[in-house]
N, C-alpha and C. Protein backbone atom coordinates (compact mmCIF):
# COMPACT_ATOMS: atom_id res chain seq x y z
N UNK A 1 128.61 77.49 116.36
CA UNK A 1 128.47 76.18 115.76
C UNK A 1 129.16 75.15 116.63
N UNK A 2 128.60 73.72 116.81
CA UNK A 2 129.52 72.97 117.47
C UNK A 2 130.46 72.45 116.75
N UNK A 3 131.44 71.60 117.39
CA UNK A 3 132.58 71.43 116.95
C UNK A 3 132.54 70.48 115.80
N UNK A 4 131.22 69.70 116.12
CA UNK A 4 130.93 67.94 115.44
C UNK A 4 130.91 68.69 114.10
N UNK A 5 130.67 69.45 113.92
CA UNK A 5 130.47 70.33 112.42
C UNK A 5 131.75 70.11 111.59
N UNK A 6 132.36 70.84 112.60
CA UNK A 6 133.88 70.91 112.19
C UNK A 6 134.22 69.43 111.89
N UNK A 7 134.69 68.25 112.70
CA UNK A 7 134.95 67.40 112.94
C UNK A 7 134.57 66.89 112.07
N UNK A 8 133.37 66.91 111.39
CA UNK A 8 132.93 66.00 110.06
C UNK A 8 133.58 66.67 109.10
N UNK A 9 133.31 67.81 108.84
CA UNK A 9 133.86 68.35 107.76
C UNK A 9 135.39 68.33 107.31
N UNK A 10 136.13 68.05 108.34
CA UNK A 10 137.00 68.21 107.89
C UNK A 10 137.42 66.12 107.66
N UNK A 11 136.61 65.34 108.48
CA UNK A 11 136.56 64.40 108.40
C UNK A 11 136.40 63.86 107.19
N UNK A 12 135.84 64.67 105.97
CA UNK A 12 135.11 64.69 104.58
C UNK A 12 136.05 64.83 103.57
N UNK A 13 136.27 65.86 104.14
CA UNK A 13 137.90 66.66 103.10
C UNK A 13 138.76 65.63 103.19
N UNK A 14 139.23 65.22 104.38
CA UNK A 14 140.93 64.38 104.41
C UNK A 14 139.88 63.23 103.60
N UNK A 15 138.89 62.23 104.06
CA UNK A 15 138.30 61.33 103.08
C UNK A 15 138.96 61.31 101.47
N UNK A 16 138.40 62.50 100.92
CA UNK A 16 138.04 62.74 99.87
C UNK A 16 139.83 63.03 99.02
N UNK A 17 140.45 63.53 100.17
CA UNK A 17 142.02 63.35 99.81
C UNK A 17 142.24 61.71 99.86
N UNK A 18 142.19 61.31 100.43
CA UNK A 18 143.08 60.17 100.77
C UNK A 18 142.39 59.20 99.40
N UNK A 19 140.87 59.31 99.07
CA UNK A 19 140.33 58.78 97.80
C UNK A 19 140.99 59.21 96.60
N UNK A 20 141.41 60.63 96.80
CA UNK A 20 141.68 60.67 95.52
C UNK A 20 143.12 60.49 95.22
N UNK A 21 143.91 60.44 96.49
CA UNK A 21 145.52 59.81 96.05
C UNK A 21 145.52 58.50 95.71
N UNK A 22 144.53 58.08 96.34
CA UNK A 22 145.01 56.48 95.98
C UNK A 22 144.36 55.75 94.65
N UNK A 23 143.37 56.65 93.89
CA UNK A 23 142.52 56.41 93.07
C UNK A 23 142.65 57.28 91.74
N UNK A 24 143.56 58.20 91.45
CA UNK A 24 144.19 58.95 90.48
C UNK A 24 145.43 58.61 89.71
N UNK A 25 145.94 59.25 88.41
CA UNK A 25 146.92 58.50 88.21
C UNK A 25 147.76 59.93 87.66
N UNK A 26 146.87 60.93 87.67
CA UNK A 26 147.56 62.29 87.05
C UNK A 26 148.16 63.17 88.24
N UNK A 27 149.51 63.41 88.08
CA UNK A 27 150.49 63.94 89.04
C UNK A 27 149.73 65.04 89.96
N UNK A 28 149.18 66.35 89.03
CA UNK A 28 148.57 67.09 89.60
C UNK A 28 147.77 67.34 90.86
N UNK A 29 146.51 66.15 90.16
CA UNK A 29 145.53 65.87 90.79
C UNK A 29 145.58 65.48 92.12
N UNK A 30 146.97 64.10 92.45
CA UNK A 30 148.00 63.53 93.67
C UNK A 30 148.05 64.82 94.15
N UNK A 31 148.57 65.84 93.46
CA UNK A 31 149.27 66.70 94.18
C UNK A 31 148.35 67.76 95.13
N UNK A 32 146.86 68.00 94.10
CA UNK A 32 146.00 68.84 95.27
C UNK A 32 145.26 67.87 96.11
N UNK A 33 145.20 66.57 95.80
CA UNK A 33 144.33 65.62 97.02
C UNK A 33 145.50 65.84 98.48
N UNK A 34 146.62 65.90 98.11
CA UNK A 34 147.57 65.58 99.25
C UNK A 34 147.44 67.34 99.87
N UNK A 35 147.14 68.22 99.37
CA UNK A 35 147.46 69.85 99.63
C UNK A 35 145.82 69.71 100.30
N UNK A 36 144.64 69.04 99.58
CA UNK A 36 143.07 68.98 100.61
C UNK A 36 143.19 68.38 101.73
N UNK A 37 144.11 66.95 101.98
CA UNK A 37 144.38 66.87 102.95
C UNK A 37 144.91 67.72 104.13
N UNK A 38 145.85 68.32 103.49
CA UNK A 38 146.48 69.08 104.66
C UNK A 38 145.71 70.08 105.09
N UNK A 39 144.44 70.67 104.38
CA UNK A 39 143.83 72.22 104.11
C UNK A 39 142.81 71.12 105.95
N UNK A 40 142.44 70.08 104.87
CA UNK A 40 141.61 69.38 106.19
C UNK A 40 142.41 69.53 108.06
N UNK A 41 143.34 69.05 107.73
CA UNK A 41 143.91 69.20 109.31
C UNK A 41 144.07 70.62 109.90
N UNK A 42 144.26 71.42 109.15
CA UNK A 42 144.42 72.98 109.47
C UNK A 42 143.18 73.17 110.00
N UNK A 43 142.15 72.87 109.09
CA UNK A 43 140.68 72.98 109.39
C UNK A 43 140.41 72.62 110.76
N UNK A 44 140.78 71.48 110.91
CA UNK A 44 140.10 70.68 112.45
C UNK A 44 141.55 71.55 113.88
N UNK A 45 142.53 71.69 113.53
CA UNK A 45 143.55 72.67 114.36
C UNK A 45 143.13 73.63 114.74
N UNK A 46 142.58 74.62 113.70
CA UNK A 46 142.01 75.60 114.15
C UNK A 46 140.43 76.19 114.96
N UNK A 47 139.68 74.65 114.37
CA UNK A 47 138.19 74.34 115.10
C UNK A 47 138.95 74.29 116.54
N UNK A 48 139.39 73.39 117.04
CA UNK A 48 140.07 72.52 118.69
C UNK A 48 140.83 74.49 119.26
N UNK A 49 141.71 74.73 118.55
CA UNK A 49 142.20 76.28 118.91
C UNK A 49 140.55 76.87 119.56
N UNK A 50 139.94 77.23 118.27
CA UNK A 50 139.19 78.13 118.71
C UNK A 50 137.99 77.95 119.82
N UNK A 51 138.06 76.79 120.06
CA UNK A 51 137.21 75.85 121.07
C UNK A 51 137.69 76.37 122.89
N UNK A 52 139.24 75.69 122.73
CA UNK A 52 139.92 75.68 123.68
C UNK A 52 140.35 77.60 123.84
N UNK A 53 140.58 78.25 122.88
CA UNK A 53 140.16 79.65 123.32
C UNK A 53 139.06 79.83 123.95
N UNK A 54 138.08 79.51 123.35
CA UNK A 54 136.11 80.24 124.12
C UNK A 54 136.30 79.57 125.47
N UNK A 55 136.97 78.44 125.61
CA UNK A 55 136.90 77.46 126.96
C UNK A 55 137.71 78.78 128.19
N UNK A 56 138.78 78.83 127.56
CA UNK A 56 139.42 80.00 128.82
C UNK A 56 139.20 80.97 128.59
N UNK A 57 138.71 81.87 127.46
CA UNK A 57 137.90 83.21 127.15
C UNK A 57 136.92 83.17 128.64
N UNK A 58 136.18 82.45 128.34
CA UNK A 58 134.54 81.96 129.56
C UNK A 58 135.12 82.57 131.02
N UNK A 59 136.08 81.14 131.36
CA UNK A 59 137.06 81.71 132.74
C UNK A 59 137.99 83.18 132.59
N UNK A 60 138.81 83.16 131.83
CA UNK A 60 139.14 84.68 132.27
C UNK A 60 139.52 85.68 131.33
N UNK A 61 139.21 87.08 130.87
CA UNK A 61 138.83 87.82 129.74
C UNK A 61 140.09 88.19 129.35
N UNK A 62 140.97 88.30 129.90
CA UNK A 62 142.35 88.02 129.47
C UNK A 62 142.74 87.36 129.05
N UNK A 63 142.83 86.26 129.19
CA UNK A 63 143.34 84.74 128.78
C UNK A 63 143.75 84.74 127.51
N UNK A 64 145.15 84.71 126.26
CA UNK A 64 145.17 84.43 125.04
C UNK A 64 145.93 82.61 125.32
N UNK A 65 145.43 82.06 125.94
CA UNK A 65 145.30 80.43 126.25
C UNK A 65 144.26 80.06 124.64
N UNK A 66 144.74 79.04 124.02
CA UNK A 66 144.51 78.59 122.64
C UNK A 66 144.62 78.91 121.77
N UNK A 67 145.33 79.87 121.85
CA UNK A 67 145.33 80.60 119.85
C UNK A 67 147.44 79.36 119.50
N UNK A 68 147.39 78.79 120.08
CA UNK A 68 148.51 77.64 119.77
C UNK A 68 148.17 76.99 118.76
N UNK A 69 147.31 76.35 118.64
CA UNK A 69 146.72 75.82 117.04
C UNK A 69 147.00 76.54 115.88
N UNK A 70 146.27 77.68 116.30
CA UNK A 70 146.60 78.95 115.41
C UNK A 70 147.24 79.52 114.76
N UNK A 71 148.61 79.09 115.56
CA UNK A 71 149.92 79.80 115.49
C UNK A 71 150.61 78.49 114.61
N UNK A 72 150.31 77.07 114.73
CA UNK A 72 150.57 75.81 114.57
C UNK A 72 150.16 75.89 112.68
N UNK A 73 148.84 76.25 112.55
CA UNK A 73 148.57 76.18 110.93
C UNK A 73 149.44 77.78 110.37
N UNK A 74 149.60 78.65 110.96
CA UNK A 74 150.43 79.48 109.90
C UNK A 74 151.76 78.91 109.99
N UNK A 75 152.09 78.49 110.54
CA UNK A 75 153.66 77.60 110.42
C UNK A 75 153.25 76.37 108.92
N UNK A 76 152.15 75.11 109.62
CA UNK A 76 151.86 74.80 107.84
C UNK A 76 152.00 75.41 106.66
N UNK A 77 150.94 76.41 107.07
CA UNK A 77 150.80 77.22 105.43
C UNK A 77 152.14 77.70 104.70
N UNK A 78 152.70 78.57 105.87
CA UNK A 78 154.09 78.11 105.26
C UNK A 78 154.98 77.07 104.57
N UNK A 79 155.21 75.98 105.20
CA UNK A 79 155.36 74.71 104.32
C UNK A 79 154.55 74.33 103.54
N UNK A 80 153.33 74.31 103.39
CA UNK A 80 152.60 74.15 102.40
C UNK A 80 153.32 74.83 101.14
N UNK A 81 153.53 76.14 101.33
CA UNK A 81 153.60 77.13 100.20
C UNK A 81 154.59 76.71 99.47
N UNK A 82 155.74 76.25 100.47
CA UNK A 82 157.16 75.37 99.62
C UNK A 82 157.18 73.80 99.08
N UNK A 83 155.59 73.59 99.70
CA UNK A 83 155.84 72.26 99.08
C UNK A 83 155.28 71.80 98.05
N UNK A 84 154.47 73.51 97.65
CA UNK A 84 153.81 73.87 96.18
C UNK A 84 154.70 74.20 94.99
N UNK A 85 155.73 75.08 95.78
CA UNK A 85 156.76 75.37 94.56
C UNK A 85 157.48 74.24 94.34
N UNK A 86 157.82 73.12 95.26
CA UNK A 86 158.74 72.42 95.26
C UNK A 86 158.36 71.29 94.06
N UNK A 87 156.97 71.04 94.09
CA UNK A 87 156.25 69.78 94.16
C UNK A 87 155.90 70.26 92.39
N UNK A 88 155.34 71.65 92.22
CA UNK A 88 154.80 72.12 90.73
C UNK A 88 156.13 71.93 89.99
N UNK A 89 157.40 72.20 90.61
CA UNK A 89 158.83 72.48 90.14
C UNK A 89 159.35 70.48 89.31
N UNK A 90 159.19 69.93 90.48
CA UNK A 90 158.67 68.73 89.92
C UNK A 90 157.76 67.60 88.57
N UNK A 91 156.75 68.40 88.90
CA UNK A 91 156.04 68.45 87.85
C UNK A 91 156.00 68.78 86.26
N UNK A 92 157.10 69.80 86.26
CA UNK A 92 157.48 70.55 85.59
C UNK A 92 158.17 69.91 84.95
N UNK A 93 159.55 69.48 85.55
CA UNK A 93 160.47 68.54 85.17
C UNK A 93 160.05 67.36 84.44
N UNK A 94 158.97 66.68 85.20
CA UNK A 94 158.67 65.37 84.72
C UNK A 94 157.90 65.41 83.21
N UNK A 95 157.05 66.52 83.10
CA UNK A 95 156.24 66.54 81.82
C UNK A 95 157.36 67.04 80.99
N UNK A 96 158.56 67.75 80.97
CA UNK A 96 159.41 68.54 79.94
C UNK A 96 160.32 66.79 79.55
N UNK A 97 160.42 65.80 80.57
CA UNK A 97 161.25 64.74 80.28
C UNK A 97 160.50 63.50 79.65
N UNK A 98 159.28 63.61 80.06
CA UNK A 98 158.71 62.72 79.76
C UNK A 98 157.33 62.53 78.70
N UNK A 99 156.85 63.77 78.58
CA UNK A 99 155.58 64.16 77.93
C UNK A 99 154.63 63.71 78.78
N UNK A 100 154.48 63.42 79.95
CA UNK A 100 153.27 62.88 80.51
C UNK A 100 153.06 63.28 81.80
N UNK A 101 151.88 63.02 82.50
CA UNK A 101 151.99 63.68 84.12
C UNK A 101 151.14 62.34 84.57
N UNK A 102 151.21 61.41 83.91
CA UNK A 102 150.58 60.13 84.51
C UNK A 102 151.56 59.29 85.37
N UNK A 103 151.17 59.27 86.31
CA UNK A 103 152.56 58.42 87.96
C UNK A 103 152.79 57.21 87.04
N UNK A 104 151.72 56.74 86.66
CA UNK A 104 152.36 55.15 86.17
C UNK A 104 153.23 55.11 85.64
N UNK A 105 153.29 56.09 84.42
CA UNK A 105 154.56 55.89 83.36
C UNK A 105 156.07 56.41 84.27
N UNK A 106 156.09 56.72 85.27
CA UNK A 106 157.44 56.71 86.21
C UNK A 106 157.65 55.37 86.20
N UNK A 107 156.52 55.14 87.14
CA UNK A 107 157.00 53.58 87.50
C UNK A 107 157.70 52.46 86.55
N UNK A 108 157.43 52.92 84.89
CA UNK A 108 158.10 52.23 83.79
C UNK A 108 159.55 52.41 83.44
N UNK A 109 159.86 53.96 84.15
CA UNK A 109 160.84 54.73 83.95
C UNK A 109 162.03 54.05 84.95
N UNK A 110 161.60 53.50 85.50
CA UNK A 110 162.84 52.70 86.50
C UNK A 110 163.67 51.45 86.25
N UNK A 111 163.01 50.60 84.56
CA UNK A 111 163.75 49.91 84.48
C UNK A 111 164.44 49.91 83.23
């Protein structure tokens, strides 16, 4: 497949994050638009990796030249994973204090 594939698609996903953070008001929801975002960049990291692998694969059959991307999104996913517990842990808090998971009613909470 070519890359433009990739490149849109993941061009679609971060879109569709960045719409729905700024256009939601339920904590959750913030919380997986911002986690699609990130799923998006992994996406296009690992398209460019596996690109720039076949590129020096071609030249020489040895070559493990590009799997750096690669190595780049399991380091994410890792943080990702803590910034699920961290972020649900959050969440948690706010609905047990507040009864609600709507961002706005924070913003009331400050004065």
């Amino acid at each position: 497949m070519p890359i433009q594939y990739y490149i849109f698609l993941s061009l679609a996903l971060f879109c569709i994050g960045v719409v729905g953070v700024l256009t939601r008001r339920n904590a959750i929801i913030i919380f997986m638009c911002v986690e699609l975002m990130l799923n998006a960049c992994n996406l296009l990291l690992v398209a460019f990796s596996k690109m720039h692998n076949g590129v020096a694969y071609a030249a020489d059959k040895t070559s493990m030249v590009g799997i750096d991307g690669q190595i780049f999104v399991f380091f994410i996913m890792v943080v990702a994973a803590a910034e699920v517990s961290v972020g649900l842990a959050i969440i948690v808090m706010m609905y047990r204090n507040t009864h609600s998971i709507d961002v706005n009613f924070l913003n009331r909470l400050k004065n």
